[in-house]
Protein backbone atom coordinates (compact mmCIF):
# COMPACT_ATOMS: atom_id res chain seq x y z
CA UNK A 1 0.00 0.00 0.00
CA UNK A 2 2.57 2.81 0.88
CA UNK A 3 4.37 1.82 -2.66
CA UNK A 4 1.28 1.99 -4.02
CA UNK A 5 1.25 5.40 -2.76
CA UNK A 6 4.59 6.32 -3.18
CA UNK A 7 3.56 5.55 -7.27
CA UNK A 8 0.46 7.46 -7.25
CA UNK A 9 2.41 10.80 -5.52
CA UNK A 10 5.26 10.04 -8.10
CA UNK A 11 3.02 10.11 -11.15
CA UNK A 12 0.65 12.93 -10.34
CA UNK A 13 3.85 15.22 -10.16
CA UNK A 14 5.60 14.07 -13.37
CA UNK A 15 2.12 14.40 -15.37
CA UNK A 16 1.34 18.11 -14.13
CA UNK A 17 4.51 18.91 -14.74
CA UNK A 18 4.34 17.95 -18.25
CA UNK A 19 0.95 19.91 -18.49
CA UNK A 20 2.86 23.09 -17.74
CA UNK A 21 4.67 23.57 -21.27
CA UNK A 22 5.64 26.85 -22.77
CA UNK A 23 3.00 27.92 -25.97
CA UNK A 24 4.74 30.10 -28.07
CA UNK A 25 2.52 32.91 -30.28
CA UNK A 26 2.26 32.52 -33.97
CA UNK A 27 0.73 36.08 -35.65
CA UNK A 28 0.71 36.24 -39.26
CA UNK A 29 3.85 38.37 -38.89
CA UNK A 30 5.69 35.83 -37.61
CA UNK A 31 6.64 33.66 -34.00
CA UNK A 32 6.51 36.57 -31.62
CA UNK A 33 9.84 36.52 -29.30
CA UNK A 34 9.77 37.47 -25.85
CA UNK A 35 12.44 39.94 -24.31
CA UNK A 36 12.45 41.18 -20.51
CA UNK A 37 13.41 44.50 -20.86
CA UNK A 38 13.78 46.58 -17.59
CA UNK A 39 11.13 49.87 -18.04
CA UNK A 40 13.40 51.82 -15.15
CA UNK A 41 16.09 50.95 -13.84
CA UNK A 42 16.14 51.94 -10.20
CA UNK A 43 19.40 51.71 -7.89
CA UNK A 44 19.81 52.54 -4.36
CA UNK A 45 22.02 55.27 -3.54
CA UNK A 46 21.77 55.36 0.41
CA UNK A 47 18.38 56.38 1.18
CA UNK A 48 18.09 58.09 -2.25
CA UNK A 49 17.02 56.33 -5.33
CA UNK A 50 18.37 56.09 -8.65
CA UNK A 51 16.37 55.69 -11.51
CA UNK A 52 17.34 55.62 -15.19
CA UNK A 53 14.60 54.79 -18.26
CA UNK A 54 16.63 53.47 -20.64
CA UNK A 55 15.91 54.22 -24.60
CA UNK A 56 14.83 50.98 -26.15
CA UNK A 57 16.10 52.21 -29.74
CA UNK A 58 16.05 49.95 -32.40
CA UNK A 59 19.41 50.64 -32.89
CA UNK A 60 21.48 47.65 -31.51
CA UNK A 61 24.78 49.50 -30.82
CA UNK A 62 22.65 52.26 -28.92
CA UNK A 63 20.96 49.18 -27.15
CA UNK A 64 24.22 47.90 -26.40
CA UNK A 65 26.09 50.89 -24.83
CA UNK A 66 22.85 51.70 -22.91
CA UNK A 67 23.06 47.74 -21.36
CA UNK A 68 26.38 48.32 -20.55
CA UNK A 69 25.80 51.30 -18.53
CA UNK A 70 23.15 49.70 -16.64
CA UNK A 71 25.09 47.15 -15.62
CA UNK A 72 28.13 49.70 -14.74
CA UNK A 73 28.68 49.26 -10.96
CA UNK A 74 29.39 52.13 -9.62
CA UNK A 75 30.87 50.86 -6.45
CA UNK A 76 32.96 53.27 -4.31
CA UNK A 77 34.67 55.45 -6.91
CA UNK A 78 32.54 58.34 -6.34
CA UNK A 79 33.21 58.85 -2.55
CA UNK A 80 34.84 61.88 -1.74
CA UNK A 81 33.36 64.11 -4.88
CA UNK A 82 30.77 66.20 -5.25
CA UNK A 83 30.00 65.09 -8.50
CA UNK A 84 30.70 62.02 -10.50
CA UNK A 85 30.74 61.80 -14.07
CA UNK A 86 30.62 58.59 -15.87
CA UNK A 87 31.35 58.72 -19.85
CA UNK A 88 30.98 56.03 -22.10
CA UNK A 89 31.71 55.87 -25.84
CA UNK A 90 31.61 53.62 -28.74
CA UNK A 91 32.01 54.51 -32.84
CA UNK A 92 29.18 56.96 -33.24
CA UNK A 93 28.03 57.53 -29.72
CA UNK A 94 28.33 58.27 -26.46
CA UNK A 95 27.00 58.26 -22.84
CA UNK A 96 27.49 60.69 -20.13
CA UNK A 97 26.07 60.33 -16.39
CA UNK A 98 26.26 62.57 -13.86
CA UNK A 99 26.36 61.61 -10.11
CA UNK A 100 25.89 63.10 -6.64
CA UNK A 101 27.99 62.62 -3.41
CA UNK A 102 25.19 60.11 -2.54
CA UNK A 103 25.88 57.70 -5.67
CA UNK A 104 22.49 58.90 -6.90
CA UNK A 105 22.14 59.59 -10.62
CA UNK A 106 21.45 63.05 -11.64
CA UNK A 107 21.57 63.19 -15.28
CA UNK A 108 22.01 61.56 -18.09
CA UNK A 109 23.29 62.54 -21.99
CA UNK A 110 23.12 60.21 -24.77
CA UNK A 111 24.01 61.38 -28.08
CA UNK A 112 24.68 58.76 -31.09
CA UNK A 113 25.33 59.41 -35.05
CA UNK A 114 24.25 57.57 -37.88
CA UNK A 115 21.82 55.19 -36.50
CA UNK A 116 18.93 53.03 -37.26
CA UNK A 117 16.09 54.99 -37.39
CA UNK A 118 12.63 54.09 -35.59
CA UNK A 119 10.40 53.37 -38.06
CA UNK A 120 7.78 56.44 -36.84
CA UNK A 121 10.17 58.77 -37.74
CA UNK A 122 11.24 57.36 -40.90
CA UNK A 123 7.60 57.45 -42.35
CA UNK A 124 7.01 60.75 -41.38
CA UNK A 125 9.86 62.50 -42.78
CA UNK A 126 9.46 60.60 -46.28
CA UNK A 127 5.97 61.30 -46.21
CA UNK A 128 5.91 64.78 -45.28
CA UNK A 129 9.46 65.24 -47.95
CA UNK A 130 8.63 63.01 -50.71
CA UNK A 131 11.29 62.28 -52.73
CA UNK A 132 14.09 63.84 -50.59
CA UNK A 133 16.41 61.11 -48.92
CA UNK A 134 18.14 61.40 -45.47
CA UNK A 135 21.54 61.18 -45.55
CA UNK A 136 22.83 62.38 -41.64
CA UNK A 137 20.98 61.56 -38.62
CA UNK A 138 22.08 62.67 -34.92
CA UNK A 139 20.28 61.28 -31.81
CA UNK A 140 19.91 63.01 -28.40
CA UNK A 141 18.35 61.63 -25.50
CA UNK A 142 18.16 63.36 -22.01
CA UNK A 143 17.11 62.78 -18.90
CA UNK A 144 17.27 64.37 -15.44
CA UNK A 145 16.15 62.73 -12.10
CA UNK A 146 14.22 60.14 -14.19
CA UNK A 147 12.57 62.67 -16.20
CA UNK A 148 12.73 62.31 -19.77
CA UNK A 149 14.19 65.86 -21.02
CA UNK A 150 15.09 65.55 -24.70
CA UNK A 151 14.50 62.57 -27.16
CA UNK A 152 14.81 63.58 -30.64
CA UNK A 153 16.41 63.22 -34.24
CA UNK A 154 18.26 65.91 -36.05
CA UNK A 155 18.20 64.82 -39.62
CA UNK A 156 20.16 66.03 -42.45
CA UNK A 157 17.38 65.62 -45.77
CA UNK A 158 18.31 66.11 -49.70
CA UNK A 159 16.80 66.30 -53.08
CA UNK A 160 19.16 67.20 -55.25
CA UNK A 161 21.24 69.72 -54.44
CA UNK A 162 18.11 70.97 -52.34
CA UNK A 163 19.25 70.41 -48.34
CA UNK A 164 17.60 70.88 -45.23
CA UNK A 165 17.95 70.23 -41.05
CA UNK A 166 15.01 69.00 -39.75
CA UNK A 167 14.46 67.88 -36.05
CA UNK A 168 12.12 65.08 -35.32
CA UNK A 169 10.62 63.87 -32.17
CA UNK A 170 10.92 59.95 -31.52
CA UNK A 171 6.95 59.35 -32.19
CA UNK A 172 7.87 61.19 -35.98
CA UNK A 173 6.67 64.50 -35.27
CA UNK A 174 8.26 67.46 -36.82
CA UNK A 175 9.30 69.58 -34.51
CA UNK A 176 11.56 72.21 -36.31
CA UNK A 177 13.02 72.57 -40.32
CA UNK A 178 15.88 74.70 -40.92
């Protein structure tokens, strides 16, 4: 009987954990693939909080250098400043944060050239300039005290021998021509 048991205890466990199988999304797009992305980033600086919203960019170098900096440990360097700068840089881009005594982020400065560009602003540009073609694009991102400041494009556009400077927000609206 306690066998018998033993069996019975053995078998209900393997067969619910067979029932517990991952179901992966089919769209007519494509298999959907999941990423955990952190929203904010949020590390403790004494009593103080950091927090950081990274720029999910399609952009994978921009992607990369922003990974990189979350990970960064900040560890004891900054004791005995006032402020604490942190720079990072890569071909095309670079990162700049700012900390307090505390080891609490302050601000951070992204700027990157010649990215991928979001889709968003890609359509709008091409459909409010049809015909034109971009050919230099400069990103800047800001933030201060987890407040997003500046996110935008400056793009170079030219038809011919026709140039202009436009600046375009990240959601593809056209903020400023020049």
């Amino acid at each position: 009987m306690k066998t018998f048991i033993i069996t019975l205890l053995f078998l209900s466990l393997t067969i619910s954990s067979y029932s517990q199988e991952k179901v992966q999304t089919v769209t007519k797009e494509g298999v959907m693939k999941v990423e955990d992305l952190p929203a904010v980033v949020i590390k403790s600086a004494g009593d103080d909080f950091s927090i950081y919203l990274p720029d999910r960019n399609a952009d994978p170098k921009v992607r990369a250098l922003e990974d990189n900096f979350i990970a960064y440990d900040l560890g004891k360097n900054f004791e005995g400043y006032e402020t604490y700068l942190v720079f990072m840089e890569i071909k095309g881009g670079s990162l700049s944060a700012t900390y307090d005594e505390n080891g609490k982020l302050i601000r951070v400065v992204e700027e990157y050239k010649d990215i991928k560009l979001p889709a968003p602003v890609i359509y709008s540009v091409y459909k409010a300039y049809p015909g034109w073609e971009i050919v230099k694009d400069k990103y800047l991102y800001s933030q201060e005290d987890g407040d997003v400041l500046k996110k935008q494009y400056n793009l170079k556009i030219k038809n011919g021998k026709d140039s202009r400077k436009l600046t375009v927000h990240a959601d593809g609206q056209i903020l400023a021509e020049r």
